[in-house]
C-alpha atoms as a PDB file:
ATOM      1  CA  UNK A   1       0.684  15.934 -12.216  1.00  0.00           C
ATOM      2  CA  UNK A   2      -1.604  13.173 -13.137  1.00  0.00           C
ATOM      3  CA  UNK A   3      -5.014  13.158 -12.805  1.00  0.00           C
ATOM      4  CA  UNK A   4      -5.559  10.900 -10.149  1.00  0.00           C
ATOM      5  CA  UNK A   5      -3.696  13.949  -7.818  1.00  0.00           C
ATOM      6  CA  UNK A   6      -6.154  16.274  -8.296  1.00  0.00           C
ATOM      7  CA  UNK A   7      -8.994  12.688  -6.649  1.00  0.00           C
ATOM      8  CA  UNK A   8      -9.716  13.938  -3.006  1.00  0.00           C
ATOM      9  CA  UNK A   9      -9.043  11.605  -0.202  1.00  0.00           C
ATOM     10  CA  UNK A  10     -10.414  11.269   3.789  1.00  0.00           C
ATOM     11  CA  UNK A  11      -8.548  13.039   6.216  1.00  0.00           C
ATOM     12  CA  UNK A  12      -8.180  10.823   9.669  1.00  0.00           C
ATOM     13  CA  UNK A  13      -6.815  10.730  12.771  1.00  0.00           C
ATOM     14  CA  UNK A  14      -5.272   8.446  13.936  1.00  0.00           C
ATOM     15  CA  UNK A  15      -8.298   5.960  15.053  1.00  0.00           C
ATOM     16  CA  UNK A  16      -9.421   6.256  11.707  1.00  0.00           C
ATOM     17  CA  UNK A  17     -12.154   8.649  11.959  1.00  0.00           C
ATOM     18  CA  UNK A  18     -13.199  10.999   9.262  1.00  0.00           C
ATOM     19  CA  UNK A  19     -12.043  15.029   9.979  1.00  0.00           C
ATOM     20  CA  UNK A  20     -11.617  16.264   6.418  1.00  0.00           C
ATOM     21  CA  UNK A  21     -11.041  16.105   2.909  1.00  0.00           C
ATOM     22  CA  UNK A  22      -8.017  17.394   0.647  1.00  0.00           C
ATOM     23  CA  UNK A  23      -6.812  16.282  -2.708  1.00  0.00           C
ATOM     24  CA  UNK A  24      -4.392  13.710  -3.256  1.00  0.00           C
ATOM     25  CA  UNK A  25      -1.416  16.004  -4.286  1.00  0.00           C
ATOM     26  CA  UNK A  26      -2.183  18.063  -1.272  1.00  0.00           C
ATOM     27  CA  UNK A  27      -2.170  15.089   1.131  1.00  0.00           C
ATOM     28  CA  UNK A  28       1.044  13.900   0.132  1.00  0.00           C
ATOM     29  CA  UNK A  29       2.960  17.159   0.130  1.00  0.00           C
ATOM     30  CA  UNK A  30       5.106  18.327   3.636  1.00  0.00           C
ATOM     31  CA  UNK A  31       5.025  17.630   6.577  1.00  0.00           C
ATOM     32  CA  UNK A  32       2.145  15.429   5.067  1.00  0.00           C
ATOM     33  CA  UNK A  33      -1.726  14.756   5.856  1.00  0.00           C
ATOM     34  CA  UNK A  34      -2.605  11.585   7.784  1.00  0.00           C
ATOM     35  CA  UNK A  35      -5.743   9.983   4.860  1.00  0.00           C
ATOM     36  CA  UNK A  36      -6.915   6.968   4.404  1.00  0.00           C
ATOM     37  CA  UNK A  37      -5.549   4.374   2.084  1.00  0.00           C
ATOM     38  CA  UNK A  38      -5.173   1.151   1.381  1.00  0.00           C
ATOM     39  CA  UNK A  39      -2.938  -1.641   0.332  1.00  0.00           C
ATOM     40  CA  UNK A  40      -3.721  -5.205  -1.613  1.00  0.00           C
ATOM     41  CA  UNK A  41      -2.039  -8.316  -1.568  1.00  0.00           C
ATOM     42  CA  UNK A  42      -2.386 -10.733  -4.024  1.00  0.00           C
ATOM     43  CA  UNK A  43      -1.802 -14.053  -2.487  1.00  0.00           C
ATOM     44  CA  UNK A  44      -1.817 -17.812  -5.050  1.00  0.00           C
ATOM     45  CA  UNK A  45      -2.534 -21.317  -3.926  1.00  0.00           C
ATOM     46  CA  UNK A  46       1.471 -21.368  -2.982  1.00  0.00           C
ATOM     47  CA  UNK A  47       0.975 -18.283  -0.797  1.00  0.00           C
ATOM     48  CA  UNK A  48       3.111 -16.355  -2.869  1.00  0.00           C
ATOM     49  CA  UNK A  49       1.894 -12.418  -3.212  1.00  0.00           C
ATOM     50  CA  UNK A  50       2.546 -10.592  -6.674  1.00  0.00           C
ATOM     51  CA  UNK A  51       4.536  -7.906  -6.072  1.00  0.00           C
ATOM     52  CA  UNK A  52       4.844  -5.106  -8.926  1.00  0.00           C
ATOM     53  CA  UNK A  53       7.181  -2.362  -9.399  1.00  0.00           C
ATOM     54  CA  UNK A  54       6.012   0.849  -9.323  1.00  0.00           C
ATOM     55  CA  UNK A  55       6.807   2.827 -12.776  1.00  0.00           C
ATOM     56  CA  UNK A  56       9.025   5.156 -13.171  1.00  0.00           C
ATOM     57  CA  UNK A  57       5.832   8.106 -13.564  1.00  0.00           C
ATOM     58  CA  UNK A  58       4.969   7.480 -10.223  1.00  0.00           C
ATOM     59  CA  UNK A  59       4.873  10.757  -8.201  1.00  0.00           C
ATOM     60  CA  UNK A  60       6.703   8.899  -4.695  1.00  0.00           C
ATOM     61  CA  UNK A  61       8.668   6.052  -4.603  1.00  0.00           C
ATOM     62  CA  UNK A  62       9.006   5.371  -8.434  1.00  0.00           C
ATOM     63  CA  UNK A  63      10.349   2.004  -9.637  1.00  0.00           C
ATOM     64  CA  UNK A  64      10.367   0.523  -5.816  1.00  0.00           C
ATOM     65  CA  UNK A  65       8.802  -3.050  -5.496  1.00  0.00           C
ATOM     66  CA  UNK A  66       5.257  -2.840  -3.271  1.00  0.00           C
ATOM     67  CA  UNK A  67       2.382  -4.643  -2.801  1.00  0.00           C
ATOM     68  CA  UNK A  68       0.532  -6.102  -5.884  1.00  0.00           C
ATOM     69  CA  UNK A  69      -1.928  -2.575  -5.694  1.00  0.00           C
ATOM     70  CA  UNK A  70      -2.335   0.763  -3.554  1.00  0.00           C
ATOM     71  CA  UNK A  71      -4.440   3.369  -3.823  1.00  0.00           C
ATOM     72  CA  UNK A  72      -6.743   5.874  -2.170  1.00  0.00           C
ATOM     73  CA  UNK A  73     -10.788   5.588  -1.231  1.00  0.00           C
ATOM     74  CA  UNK A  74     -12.654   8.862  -2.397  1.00  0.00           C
ATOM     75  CA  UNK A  75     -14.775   9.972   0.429  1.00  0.00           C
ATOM     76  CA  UNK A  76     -17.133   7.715   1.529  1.00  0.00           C
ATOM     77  CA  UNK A  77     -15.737   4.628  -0.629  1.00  0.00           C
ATOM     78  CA  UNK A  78     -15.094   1.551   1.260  1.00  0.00           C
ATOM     79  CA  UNK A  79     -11.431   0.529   0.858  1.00  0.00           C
ATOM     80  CA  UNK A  80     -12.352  -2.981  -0.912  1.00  0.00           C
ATOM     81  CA  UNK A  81     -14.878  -0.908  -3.307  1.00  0.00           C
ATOM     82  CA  UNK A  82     -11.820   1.595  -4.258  1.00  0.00           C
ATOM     83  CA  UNK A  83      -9.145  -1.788  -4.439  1.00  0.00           C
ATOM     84  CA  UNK A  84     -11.061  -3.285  -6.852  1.00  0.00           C
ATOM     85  CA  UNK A  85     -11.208  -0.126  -8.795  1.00  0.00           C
ATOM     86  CA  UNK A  86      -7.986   0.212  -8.856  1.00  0.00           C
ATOM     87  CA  UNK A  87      -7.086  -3.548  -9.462  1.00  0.00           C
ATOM     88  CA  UNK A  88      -8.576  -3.008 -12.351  1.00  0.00           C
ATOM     89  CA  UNK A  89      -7.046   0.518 -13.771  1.00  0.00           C
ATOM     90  CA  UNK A  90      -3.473  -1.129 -12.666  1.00  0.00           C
ATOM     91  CA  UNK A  91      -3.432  -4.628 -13.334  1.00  0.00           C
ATOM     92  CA  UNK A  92      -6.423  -5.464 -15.548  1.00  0.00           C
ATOM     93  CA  UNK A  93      -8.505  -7.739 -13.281  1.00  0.00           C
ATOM     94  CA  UNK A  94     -11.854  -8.258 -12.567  1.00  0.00           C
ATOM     95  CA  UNK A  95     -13.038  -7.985  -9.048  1.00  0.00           C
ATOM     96  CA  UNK A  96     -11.773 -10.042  -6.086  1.00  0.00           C
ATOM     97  CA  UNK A  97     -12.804 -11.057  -2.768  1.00  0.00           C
ATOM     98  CA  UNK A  98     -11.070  -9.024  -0.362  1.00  0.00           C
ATOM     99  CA  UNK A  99     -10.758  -9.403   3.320  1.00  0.00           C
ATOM    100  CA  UNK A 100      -9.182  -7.065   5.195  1.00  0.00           C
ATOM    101  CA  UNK A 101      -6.148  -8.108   7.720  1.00  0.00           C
ATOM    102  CA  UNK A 102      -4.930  -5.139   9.422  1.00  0.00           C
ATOM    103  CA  UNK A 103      -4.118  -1.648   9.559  1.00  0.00           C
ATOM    104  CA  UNK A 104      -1.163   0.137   9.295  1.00  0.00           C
ATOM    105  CA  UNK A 105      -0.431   3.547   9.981  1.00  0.00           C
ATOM    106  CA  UNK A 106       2.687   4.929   8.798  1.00  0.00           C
ATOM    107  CA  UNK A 107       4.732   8.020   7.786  1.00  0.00           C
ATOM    108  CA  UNK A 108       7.594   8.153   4.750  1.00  0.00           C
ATOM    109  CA  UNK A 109       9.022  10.607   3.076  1.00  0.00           C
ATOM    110  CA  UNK A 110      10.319  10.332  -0.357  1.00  0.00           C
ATOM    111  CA  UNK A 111      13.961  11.950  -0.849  1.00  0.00           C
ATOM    112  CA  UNK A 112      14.019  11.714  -4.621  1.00  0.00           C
ATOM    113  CA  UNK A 113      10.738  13.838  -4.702  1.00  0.00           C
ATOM    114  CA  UNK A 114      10.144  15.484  -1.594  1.00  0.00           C
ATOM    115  CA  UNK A 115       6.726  13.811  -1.316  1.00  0.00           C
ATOM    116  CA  UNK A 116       5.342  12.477   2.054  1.00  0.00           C
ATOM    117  CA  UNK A 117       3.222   9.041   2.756  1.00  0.00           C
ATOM    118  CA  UNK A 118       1.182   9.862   6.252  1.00  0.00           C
ATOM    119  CA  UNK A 119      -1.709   6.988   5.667  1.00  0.00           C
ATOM    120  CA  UNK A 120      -4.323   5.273   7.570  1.00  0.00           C
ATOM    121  CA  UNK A 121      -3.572   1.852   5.316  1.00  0.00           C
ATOM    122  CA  UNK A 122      -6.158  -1.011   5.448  1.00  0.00           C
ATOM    123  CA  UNK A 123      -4.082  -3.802   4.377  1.00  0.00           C
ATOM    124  CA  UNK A 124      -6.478  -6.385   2.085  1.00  0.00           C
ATOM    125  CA  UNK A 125      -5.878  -9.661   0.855  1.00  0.00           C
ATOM    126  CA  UNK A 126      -7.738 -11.711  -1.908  1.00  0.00           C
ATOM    127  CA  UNK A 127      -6.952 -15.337  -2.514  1.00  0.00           C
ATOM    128  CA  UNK A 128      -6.642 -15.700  -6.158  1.00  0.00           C
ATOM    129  CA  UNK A 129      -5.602 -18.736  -9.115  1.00  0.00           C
ATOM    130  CA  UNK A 130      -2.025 -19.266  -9.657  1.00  0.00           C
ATOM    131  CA  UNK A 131      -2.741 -18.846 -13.538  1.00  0.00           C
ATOM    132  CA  UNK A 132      -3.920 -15.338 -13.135  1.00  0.00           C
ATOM    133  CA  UNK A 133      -4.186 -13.324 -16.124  1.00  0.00           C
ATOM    134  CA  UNK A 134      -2.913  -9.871 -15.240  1.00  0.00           C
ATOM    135  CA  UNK A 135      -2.979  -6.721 -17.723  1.00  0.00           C
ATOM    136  CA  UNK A 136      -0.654  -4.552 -15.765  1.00  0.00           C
ATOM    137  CA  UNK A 137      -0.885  -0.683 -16.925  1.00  0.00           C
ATOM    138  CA  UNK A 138       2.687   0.470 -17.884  1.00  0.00           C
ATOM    139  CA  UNK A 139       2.258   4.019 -16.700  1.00  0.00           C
ATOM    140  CA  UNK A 140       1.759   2.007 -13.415  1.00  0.00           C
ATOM    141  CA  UNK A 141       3.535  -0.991 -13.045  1.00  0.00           C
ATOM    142  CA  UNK A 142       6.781  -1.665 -14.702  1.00  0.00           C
ATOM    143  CA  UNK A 143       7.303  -5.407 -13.632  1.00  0.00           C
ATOM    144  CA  UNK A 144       5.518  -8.370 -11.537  1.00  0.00           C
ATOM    145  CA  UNK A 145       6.436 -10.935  -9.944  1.00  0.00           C
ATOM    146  CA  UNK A 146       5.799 -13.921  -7.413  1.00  0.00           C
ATOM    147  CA  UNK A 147       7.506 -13.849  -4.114  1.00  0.00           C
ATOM    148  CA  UNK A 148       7.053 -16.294  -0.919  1.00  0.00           C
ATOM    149  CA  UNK A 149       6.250 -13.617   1.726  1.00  0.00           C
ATOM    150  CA  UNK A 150       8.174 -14.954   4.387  1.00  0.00           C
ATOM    151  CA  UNK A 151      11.391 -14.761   2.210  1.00  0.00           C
ATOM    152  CA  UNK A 152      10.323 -11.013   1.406  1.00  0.00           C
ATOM    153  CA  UNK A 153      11.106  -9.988   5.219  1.00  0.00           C
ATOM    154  CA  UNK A 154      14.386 -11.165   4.808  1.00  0.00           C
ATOM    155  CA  UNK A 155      14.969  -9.456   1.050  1.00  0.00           C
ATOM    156  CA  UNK A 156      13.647  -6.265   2.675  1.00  0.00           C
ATOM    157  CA  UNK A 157      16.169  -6.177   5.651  1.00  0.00           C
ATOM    158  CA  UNK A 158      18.943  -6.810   3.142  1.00  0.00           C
ATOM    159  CA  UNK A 159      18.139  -4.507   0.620  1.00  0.00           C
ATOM    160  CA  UNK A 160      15.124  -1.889   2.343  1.00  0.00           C
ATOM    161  CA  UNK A 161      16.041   0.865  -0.243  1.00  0.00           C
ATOM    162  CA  UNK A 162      14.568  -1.572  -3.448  1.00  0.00           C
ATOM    163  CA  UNK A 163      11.197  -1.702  -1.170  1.00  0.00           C
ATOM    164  CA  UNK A 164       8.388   1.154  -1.112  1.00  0.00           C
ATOM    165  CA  UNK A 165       8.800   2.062   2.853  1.00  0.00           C
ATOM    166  CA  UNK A 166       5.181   0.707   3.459  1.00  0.00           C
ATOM    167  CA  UNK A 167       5.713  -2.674   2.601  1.00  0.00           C
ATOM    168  CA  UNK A 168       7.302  -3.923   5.574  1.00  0.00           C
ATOM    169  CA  UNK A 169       4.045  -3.056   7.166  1.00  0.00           C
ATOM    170  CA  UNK A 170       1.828  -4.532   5.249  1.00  0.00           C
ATOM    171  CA  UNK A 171       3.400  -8.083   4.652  1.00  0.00           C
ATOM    172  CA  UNK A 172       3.726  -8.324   8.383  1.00  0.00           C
ATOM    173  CA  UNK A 173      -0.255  -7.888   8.499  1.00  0.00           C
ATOM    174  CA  UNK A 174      -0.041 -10.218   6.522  1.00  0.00           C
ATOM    175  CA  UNK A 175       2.000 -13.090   8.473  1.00  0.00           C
ATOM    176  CA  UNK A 176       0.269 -12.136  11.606  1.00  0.00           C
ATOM    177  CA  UNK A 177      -3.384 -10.904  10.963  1.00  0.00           C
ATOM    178  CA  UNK A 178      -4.570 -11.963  14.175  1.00  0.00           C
ATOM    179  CA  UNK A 179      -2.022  -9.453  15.952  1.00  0.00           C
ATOM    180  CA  UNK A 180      -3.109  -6.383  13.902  1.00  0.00           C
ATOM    181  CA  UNK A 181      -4.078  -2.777  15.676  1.00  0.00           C
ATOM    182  CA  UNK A 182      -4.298   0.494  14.178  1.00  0.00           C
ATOM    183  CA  UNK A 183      -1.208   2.176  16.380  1.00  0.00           C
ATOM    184  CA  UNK A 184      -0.616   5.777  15.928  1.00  0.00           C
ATOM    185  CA  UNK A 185       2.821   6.862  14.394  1.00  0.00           C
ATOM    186  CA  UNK A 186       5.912   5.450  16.500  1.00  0.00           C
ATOM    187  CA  UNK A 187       3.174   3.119  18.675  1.00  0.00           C
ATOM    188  CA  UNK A 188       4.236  -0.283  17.757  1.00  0.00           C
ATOM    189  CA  UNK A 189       3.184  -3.063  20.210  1.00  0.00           C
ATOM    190  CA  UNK A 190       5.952  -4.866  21.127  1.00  0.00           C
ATOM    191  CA  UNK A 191       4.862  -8.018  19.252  1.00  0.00           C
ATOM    192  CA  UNK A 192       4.956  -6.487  16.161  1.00  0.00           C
ATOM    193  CA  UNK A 193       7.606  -5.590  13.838  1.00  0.00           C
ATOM    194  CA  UNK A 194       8.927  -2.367  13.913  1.00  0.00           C
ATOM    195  CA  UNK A 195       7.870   0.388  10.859  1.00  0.00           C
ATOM    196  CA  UNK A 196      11.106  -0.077   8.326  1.00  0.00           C
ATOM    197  CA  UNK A 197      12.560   3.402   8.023  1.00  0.00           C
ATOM    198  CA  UNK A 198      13.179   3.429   4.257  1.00  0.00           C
ATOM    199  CA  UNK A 199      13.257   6.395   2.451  1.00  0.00           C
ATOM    200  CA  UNK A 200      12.939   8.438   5.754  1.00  0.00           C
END
């Protein structure tokens, strides 16, 4: 278990208020803990978002392709405080404007490890250079790359299984910030796209 399970995390419901706290490993374990968390993308002049790989030490959904960072806010951490944190443990960058799009609440559960994701996600996005100099941590990340969002959807309906189970999600908060709402589990508004059930 690495250290960063043992970090304790808000317990919501599902309107995002605070009723608790438990540790990370606890959270995550069945039938899973609904905490807050929250989800970065990267996005260059092109609109392309850096996507990196998760490495193959990751506790759920090892060596799937997500969103350019994740991560947890301790109790009483703002989500942009706690993505710039970890922006900078993952990938080796300094900190970002961030502006959150949306929220996304969703539940996963991880069949190679038995772990669950039940998360409150506030989905950021920071504008950054196309020259970025990233430092990616390779008990983290084992690969980057570019990708043109809108060509993502379609990669993730052909091949969901490649994809952490949350990224659907997010890159749709993406597209269509303006439509975002925090729905509870299985309450998707009609004009949004459906929760992807990979790894499920």
């Amino acid at each position: 278990m690495t250290a960063r399970e043992g970090h304790l995390v808000e317990l919501v419901d599902d309107t995002g208020q605070v009723l608790g706290e438990a540790t990370v490993a606890a959270a995550h374990q069945p039938p899973g803990r609904l905490h807050r968390a929250f989800s970065v993308l990267l996005v260059d002049p092109r609109g392309r978002t850096l996507l990196q790989q998760r490495a193959a030490a990751k506790t759920r959904f090892p060596l799937r392709w997500a969103n350019s960072c994740c991560g947890h806010p301790l109790p009483g951490q703002s989500p942009a405080e706690a993505a710039n944190r970890r922006l900078a443990e993952e990938l080796g960058l300094g900190p970002v404007d961030l502006t959150e799009v949306g929220v996304y609440v969703y539940y996963a559960e991880d069949p190679a490890t038995g772990r669950v994701e039940f998360e409150y996600d506030h989905v950021l996005r920071a504008d950054v250079p196309a020259d970025l100099d990233t430092q990616p941590d390779p008990d983290e990340v084992a690969a980057l790359r570019w990708v043109d969002p809108h060509q993502l959807e379609a990669d993730l309906d052909a091949d969901p299984r490649a994809y952490a189970p949350w990224l659907g999600g997010v890159v749709n908060r993406l597209l269509h910030p303006a439509r975002t709402t925090g729905a509870a589990p299985g309450d998707v508004p009609a004009d949004e796209a459906p929760e992807r059930p990979v790894g499920r």
